[in-house]
N, C-alpha and C. Protein backbone atom coordinates (compact mmCIF):
# COMPACT_ATOMS: atom_id res chain seq x y z
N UNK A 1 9.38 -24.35 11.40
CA UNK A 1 8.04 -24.03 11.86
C UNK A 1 7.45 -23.05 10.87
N UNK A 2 6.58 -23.30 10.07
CA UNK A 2 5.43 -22.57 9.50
C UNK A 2 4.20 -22.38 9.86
N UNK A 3 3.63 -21.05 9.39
CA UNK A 3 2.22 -20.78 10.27
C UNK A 3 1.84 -19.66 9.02
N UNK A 4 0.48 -19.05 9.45
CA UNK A 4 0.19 -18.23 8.68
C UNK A 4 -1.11 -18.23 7.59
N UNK A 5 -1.28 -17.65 6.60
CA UNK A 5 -2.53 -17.76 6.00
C UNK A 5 -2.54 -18.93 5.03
N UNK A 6 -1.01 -18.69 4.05
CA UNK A 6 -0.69 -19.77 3.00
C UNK A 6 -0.97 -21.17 4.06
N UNK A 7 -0.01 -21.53 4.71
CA UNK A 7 -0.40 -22.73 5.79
C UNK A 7 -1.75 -22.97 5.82
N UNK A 8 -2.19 -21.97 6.67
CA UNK A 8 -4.00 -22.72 7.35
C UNK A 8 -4.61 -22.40 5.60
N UNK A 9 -4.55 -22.90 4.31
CA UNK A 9 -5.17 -22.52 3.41
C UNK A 9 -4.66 -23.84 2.80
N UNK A 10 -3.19 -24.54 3.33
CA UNK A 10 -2.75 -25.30 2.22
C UNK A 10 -1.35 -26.08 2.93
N UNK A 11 -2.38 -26.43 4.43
CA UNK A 11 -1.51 -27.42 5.32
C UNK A 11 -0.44 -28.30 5.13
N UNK A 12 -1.29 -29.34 3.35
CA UNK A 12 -0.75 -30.67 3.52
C UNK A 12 0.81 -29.91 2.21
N UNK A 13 0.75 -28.95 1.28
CA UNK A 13 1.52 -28.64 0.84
C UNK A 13 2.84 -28.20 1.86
N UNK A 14 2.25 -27.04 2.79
CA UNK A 14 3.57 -26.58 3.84
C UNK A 14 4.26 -27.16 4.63
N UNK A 15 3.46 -28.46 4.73
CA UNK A 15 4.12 -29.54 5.98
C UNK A 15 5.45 -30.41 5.39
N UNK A 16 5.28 -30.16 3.97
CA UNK A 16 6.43 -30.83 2.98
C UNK A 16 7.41 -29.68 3.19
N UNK A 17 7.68 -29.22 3.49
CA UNK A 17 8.66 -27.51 3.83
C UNK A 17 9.38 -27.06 5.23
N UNK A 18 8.70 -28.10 6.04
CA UNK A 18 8.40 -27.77 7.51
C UNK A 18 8.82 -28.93 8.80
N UNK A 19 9.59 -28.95 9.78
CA UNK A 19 9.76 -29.81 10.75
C UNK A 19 8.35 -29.68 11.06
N UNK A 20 7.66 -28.70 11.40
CA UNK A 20 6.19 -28.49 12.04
C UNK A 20 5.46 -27.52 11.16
N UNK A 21 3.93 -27.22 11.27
CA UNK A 21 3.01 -26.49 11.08
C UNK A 21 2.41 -25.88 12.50
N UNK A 22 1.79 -24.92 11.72
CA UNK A 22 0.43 -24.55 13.01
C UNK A 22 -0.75 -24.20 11.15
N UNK A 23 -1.62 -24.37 11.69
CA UNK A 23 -2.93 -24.13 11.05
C UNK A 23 -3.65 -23.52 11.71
N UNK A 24 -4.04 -22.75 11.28
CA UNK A 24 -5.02 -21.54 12.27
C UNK A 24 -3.93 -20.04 12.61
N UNK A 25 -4.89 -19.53 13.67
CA UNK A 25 -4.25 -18.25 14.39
C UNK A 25 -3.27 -18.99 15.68
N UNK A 26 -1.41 -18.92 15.52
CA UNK A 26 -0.61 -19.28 16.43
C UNK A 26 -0.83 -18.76 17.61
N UNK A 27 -1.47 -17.71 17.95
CA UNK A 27 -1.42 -17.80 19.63
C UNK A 27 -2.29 -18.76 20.13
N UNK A 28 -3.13 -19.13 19.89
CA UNK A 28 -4.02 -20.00 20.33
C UNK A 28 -3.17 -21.57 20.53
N UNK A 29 -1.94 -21.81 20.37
CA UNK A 29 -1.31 -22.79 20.17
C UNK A 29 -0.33 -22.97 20.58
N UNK A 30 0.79 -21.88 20.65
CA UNK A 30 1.80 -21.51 20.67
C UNK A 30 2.58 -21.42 22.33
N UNK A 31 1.12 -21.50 22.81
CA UNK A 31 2.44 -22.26 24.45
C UNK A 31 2.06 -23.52 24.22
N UNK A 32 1.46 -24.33 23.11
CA UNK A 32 1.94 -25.93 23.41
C UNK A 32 2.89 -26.38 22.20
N UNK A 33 3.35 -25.34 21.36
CA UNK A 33 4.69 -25.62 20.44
C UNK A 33 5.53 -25.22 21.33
N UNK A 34 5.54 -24.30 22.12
CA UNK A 34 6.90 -23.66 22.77
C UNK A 34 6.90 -25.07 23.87
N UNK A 35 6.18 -25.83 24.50
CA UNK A 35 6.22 -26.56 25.30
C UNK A 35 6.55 -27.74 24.79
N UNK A 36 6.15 -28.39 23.83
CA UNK A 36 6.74 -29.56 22.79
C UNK A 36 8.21 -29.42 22.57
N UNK A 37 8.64 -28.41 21.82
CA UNK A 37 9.66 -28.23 21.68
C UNK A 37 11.59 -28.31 22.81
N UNK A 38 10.42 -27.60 23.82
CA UNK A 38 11.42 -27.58 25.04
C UNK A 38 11.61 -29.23 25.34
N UNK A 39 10.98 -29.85 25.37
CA UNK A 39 10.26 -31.03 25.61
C UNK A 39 11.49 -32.35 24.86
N UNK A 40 11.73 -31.34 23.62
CA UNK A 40 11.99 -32.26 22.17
C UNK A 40 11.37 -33.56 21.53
N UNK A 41 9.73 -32.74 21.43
CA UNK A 41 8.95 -34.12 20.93
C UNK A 41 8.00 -32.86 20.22
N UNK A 42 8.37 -32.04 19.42
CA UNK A 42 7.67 -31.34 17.94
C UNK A 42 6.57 -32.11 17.83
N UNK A 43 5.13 -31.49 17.71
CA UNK A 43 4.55 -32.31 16.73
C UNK A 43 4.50 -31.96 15.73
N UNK A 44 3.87 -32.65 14.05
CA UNK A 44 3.98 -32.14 12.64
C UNK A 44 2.85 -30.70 12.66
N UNK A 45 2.22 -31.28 13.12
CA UNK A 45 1.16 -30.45 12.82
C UNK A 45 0.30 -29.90 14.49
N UNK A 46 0.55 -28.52 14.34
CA UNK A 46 -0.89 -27.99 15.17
C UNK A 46 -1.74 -27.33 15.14
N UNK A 47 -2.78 -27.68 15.54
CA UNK A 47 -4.45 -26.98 14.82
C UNK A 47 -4.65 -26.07 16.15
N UNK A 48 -4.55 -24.58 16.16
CA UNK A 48 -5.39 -24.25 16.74
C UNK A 48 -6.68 -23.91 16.79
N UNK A 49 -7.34 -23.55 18.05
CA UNK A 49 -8.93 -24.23 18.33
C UNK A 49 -9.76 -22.80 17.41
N UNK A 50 -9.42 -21.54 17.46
CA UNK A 50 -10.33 -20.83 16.35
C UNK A 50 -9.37 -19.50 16.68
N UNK A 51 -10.55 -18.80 16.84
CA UNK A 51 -10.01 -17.46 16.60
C UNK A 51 -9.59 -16.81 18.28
N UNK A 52 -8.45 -15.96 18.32
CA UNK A 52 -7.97 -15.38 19.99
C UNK A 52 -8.72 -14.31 20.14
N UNK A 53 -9.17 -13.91 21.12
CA UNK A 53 -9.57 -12.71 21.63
C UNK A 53 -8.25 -11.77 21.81
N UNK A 54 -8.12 -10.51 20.84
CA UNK A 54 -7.07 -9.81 20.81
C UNK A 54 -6.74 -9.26 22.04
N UNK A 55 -7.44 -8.95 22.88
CA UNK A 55 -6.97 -8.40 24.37
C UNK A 55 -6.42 -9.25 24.73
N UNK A 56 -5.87 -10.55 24.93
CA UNK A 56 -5.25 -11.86 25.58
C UNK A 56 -4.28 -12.18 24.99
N UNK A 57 -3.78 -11.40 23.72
CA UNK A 57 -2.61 -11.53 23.26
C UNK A 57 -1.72 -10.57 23.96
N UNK A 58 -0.67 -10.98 24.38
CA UNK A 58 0.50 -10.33 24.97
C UNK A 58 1.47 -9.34 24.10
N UNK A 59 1.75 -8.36 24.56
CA UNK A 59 1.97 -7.30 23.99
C UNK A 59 3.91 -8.22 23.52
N UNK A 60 4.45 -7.99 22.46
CA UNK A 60 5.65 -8.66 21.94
C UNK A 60 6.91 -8.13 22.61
N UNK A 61 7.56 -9.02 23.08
CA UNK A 61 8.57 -8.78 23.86
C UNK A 61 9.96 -8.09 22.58
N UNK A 62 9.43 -6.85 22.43
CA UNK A 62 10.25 -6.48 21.27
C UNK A 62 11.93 -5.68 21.89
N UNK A 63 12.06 -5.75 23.28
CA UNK A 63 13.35 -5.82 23.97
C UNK A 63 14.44 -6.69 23.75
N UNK A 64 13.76 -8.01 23.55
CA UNK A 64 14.86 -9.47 22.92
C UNK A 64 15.12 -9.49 21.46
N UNK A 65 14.87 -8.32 20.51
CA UNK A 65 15.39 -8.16 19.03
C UNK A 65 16.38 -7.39 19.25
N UNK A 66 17.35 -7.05 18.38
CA UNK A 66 18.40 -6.41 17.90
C UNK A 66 17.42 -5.43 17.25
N UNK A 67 17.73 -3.85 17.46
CA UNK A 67 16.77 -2.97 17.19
C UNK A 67 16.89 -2.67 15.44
N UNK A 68 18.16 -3.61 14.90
CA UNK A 68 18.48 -3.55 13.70
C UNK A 68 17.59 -4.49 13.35
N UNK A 69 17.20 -5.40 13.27
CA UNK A 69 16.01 -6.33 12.87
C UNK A 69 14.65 -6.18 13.07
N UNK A 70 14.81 -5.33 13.72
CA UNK A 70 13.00 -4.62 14.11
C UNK A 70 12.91 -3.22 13.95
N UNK A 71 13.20 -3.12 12.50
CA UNK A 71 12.60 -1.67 11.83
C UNK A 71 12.02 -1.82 10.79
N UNK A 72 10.92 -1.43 10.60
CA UNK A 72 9.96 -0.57 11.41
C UNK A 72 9.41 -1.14 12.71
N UNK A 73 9.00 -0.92 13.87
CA UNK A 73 8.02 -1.65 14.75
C UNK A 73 6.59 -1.75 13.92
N UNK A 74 6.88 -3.33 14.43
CA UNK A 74 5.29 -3.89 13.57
C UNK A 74 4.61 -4.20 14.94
N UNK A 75 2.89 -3.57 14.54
CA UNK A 75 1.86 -3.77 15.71
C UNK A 75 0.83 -4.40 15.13
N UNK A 76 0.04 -4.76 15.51
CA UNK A 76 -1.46 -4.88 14.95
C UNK A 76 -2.87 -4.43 16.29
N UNK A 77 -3.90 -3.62 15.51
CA UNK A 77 -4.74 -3.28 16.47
C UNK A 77 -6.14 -4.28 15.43
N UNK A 78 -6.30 -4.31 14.85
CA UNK A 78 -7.10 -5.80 14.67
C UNK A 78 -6.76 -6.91 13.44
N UNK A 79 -7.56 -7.64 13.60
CA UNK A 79 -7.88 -8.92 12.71
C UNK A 79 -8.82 -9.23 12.13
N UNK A 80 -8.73 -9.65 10.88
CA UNK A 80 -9.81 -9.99 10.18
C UNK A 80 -10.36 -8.89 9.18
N UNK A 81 -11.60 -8.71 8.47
CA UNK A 81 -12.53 -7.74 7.85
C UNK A 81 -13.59 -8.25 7.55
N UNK A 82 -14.56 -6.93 7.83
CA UNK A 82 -16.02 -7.11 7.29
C UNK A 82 -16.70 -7.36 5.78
N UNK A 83 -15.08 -7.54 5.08
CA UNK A 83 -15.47 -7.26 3.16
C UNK A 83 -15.49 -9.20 3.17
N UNK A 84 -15.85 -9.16 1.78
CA UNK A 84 -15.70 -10.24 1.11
C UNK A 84 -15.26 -10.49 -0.17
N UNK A 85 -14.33 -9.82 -0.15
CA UNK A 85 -13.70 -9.69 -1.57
C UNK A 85 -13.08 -11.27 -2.42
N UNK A 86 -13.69 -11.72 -3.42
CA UNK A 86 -13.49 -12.85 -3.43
C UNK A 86 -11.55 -13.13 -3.97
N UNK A 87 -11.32 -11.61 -4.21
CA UNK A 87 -9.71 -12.04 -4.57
C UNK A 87 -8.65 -12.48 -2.95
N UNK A 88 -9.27 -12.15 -2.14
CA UNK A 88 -8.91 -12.56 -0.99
C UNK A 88 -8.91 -13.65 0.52
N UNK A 89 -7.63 -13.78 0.53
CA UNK A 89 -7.54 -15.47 1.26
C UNK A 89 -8.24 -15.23 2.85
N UNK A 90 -8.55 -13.99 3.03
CA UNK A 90 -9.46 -13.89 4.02
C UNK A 90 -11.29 -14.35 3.76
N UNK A 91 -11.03 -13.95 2.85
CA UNK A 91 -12.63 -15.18 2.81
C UNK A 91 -12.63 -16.66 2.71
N UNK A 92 -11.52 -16.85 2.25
CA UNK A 92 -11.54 -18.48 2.49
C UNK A 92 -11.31 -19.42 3.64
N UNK A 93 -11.12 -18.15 4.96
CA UNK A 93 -10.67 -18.41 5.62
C UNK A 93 -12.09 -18.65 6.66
N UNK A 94 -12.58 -17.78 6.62
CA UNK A 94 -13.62 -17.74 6.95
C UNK A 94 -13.99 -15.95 7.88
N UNK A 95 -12.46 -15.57 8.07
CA UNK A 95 -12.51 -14.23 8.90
C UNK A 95 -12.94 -12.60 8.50
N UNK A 96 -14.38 -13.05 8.42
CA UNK A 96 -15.14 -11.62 7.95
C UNK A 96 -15.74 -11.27 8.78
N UNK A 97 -15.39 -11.52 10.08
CA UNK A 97 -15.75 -10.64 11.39
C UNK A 97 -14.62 -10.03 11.84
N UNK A 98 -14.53 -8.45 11.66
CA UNK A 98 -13.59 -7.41 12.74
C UNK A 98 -13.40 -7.61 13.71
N UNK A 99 -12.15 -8.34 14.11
CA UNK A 99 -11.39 -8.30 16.16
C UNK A 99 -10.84 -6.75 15.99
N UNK A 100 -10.84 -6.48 17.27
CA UNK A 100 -10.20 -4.93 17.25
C UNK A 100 -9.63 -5.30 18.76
N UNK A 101 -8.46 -5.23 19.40
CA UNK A 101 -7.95 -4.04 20.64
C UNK A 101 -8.61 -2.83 20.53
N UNK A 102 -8.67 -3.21 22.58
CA UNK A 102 -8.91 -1.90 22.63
C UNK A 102 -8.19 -0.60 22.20
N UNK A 103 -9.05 0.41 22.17
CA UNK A 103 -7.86 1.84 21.57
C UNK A 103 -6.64 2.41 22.69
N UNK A 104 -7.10 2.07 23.76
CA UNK A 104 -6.27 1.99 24.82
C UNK A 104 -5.24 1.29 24.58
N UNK A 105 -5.28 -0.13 24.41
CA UNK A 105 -4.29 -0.90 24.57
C UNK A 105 -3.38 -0.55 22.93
N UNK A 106 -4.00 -0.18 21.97
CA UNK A 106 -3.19 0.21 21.13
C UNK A 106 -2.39 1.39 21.16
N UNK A 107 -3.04 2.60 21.60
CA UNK A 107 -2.25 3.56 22.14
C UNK A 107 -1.26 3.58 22.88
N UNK A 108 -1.19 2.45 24.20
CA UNK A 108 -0.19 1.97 25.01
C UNK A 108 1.04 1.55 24.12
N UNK A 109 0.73 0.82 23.56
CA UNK A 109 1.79 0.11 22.88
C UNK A 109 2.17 0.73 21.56
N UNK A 110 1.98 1.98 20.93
CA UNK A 110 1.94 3.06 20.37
C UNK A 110 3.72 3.90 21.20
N UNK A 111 2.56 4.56 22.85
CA UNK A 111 3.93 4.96 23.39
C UNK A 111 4.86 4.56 23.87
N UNK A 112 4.76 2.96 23.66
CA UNK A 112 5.87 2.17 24.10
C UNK A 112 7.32 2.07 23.48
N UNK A 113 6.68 1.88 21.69
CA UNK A 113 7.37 1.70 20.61
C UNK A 113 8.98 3.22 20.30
N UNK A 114 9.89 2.07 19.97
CA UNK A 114 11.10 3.35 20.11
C UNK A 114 10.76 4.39 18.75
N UNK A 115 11.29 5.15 18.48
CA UNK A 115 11.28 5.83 17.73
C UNK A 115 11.59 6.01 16.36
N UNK A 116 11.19 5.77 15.22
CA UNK A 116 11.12 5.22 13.52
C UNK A 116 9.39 4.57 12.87
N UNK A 117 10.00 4.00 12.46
CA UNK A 117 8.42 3.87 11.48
C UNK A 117 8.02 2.67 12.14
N UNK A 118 6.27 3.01 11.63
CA UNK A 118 5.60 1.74 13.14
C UNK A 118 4.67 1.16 11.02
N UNK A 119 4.48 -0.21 11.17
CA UNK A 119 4.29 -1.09 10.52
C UNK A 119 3.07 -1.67 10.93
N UNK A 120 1.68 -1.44 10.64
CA UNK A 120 0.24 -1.96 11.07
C UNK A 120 0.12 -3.42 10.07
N UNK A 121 0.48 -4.47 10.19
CA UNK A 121 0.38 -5.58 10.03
C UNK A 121 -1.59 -6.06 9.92
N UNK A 122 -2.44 -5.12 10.09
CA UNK A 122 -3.45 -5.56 10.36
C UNK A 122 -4.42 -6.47 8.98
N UNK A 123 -4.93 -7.08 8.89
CA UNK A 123 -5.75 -7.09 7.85
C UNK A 123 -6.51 -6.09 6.88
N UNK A 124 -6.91 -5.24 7.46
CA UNK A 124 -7.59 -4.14 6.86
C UNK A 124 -7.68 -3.02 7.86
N UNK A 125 -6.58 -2.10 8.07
CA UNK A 125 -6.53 -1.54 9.08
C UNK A 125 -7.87 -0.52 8.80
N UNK A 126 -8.03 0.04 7.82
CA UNK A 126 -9.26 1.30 7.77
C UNK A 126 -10.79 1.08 7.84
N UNK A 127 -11.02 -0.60 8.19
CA UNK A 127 -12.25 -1.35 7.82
C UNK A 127 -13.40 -0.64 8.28
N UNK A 128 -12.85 -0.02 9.93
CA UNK A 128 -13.25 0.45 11.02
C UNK A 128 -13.04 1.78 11.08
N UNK A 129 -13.48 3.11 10.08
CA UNK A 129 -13.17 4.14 10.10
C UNK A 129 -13.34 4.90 11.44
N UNK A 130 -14.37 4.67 12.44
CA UNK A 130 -14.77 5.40 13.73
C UNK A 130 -13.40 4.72 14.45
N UNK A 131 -13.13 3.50 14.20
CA UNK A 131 -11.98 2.91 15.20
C UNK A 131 -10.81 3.32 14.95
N UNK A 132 -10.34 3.93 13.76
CA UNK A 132 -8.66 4.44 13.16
C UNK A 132 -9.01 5.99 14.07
N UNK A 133 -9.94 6.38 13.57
CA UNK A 133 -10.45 7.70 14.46
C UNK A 133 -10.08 8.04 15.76
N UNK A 134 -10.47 7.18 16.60
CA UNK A 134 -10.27 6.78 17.84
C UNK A 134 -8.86 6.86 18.42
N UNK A 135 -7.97 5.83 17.71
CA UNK A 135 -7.21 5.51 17.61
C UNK A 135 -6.15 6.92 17.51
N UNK A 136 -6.18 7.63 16.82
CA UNK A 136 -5.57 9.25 16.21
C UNK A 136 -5.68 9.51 17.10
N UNK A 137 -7.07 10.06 18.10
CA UNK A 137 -7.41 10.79 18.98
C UNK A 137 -6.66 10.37 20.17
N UNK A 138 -6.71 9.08 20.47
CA UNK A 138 -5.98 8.55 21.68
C UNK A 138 -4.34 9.01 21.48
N UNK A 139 -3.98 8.93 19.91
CA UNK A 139 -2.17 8.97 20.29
C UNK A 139 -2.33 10.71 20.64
N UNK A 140 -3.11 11.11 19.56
CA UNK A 140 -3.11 13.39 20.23
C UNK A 140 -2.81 13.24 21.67
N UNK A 141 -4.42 12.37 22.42
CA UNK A 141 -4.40 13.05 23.86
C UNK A 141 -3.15 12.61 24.33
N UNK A 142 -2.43 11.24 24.15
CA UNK A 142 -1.47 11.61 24.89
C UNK A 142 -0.25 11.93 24.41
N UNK A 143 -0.32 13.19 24.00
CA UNK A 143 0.86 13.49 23.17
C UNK A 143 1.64 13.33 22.63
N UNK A 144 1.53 12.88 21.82
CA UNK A 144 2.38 11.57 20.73
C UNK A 144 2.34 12.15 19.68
N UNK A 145 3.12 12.60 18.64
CA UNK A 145 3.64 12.92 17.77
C UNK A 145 4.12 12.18 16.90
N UNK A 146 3.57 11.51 15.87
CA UNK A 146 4.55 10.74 14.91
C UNK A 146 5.30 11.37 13.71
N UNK A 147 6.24 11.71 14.05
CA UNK A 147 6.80 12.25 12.59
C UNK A 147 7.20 11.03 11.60
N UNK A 148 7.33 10.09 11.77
CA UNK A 148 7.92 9.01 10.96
C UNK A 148 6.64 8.61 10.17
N UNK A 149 7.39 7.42 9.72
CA UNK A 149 6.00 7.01 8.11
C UNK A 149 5.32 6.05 9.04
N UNK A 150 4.15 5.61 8.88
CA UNK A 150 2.96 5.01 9.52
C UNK A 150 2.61 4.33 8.50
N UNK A 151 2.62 2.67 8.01
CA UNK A 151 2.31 1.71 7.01
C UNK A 151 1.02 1.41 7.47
N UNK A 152 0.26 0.76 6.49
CA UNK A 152 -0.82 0.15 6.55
C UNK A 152 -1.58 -0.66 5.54
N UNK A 153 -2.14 -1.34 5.59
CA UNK A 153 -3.09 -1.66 4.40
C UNK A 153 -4.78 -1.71 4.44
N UNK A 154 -5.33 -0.90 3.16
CA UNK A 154 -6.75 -0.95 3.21
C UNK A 154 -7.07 -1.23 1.96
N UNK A 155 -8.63 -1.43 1.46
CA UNK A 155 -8.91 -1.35 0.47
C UNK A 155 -9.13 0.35 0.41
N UNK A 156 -9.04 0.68 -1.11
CA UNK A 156 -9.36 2.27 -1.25
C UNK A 156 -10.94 2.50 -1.16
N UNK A 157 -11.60 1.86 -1.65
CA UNK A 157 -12.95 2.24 -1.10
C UNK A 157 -13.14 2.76 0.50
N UNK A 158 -12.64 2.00 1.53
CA UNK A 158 -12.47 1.99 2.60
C UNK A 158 -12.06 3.58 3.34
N UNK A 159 -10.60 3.25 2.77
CA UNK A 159 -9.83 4.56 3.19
C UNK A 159 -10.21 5.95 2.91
N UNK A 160 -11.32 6.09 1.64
CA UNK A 160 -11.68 7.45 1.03
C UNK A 160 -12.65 7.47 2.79
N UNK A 161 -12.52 9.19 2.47
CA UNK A 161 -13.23 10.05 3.50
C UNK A 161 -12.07 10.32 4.51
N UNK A 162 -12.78 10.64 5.79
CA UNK A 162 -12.34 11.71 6.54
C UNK A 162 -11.29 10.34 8.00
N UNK A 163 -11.46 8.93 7.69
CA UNK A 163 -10.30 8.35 7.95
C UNK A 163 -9.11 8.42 8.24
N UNK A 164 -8.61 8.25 6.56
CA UNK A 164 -7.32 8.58 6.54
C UNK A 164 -6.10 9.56 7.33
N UNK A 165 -7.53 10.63 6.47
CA UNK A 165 -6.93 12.28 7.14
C UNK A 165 -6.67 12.16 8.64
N UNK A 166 -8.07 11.53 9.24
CA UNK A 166 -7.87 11.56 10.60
C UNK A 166 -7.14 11.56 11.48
N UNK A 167 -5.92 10.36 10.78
CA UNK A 167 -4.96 10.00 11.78
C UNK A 167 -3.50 10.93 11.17
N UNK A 168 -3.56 12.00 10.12
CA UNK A 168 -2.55 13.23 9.65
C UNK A 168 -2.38 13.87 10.98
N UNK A 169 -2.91 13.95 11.78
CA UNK A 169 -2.52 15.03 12.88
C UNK A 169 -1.80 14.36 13.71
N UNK A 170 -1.85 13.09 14.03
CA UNK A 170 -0.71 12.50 14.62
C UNK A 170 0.37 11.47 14.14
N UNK A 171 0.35 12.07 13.05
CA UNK A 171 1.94 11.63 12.00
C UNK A 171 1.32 10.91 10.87
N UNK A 172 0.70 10.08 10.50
CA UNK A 172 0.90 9.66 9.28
C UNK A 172 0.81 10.20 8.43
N UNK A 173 2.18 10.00 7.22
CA UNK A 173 2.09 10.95 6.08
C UNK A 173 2.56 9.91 5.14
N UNK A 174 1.85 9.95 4.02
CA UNK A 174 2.41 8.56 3.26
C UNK A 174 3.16 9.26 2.45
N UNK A 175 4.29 8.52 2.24
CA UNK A 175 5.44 8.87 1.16
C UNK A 175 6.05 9.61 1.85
N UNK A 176 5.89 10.30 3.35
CA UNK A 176 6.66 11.17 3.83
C UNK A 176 7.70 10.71 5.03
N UNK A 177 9.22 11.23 4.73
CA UNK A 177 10.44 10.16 5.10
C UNK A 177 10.95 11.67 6.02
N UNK A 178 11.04 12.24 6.75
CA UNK A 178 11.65 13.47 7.55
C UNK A 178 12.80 13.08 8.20
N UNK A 179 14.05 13.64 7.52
CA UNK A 179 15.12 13.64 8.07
C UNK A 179 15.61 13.20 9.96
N UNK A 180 14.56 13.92 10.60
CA UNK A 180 14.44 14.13 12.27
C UNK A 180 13.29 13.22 12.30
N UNK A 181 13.31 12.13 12.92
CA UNK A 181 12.61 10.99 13.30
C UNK A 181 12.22 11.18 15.05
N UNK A 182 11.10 11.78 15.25
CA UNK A 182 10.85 11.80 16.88
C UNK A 182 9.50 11.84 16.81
N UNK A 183 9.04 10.28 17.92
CA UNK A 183 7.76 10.02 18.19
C UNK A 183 7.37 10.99 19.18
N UNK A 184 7.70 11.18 20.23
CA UNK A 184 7.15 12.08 21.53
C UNK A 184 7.71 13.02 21.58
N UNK A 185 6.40 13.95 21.63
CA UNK A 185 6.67 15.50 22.51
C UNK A 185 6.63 15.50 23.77
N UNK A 186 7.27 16.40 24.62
CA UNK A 186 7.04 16.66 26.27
C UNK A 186 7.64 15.75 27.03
């Protein structure tokens, strides 16, 4: 099973690689592969219908990993970006509209996460400087402490200003590895 950006960019190549595809964003699909499958009638290929509304994605049942295979915890609080950078397979995609979770629901799943480095999988996590903002503020109020490293990816145009910094008060420090690894205070 393959999925992903290379895929929905270059279907008929990955399907040579693949018992199955998905094309598109897999949740939108993915209880009728999990249902095919149980089934044992795969199809080659599945198209999902467009883009998910990120609140309707289910938070990852990251209890059924071996905590050795899931380090760092990887999250995502949105999808997509507002740039159009033509070196990027997000414009070809067509996704230059910002999905965001709510800051709530990212924060939740923030204090859920065990303790080590958390991995933002997002497209352009800083796209949304008022929303990373937010985001900081929500892990402060509820007392959350990240001492561990906090990944991400932005463009640097993006990230300059008072962003970045923003989210320093509740742990992210790039390049910074601290012996004593503890997410929560209190």
């Amino acid at each position: 099973m393959l999925g992903g950006i290379h895929v929905t960019l270059n279907p008929e190549e990955a399907a040579e690689h693949a018992d199955a595809i998905v094309v598109g964003e897999a949740e939108a699909a993915w209880s009728q592969v999990v249902r095919d499958a149980r089934a044992g009638r795969l199809a080659m290929r599945y198209d999902a219908p467009g883009p998910v509304p990120l609140q309707s994605s289910p938070r990852p049942r990251r209890d059924l990993m071996p905590r050795s295979c899931h380090t760092p915890s990887v999250m995502r609080a949105t999808k997509g970006c507002p740039f159009d950078c033509e070196f990027c397979s997000l414009a070809g995609l067509g996704h230059r509209r910002l999905r965001r979770r709510s800051v709530q629901h990212v924060v939740d799943e923030i204090r859920a996460l065990p303790a080590g480095p958390i991995l933002f999988v997002d497209d352009n996590l800083y796209a949304d400087r008022s929303y990373v903002r937010q985001v900081a503020r929500g892990a402060l109020c509820g007392q959350i402490v990240l001492y561990s490293p906090v990944y991400g990816s932005t463009r640097t145009s993006v990230s300059g200003g008072g962003a970045l910094r923003s989210t320093s008060p509740s742990g992210p420090r790039l390049g910074d590895s601290p012996e004593k690894d503890q997410r929560r205070t209190g």
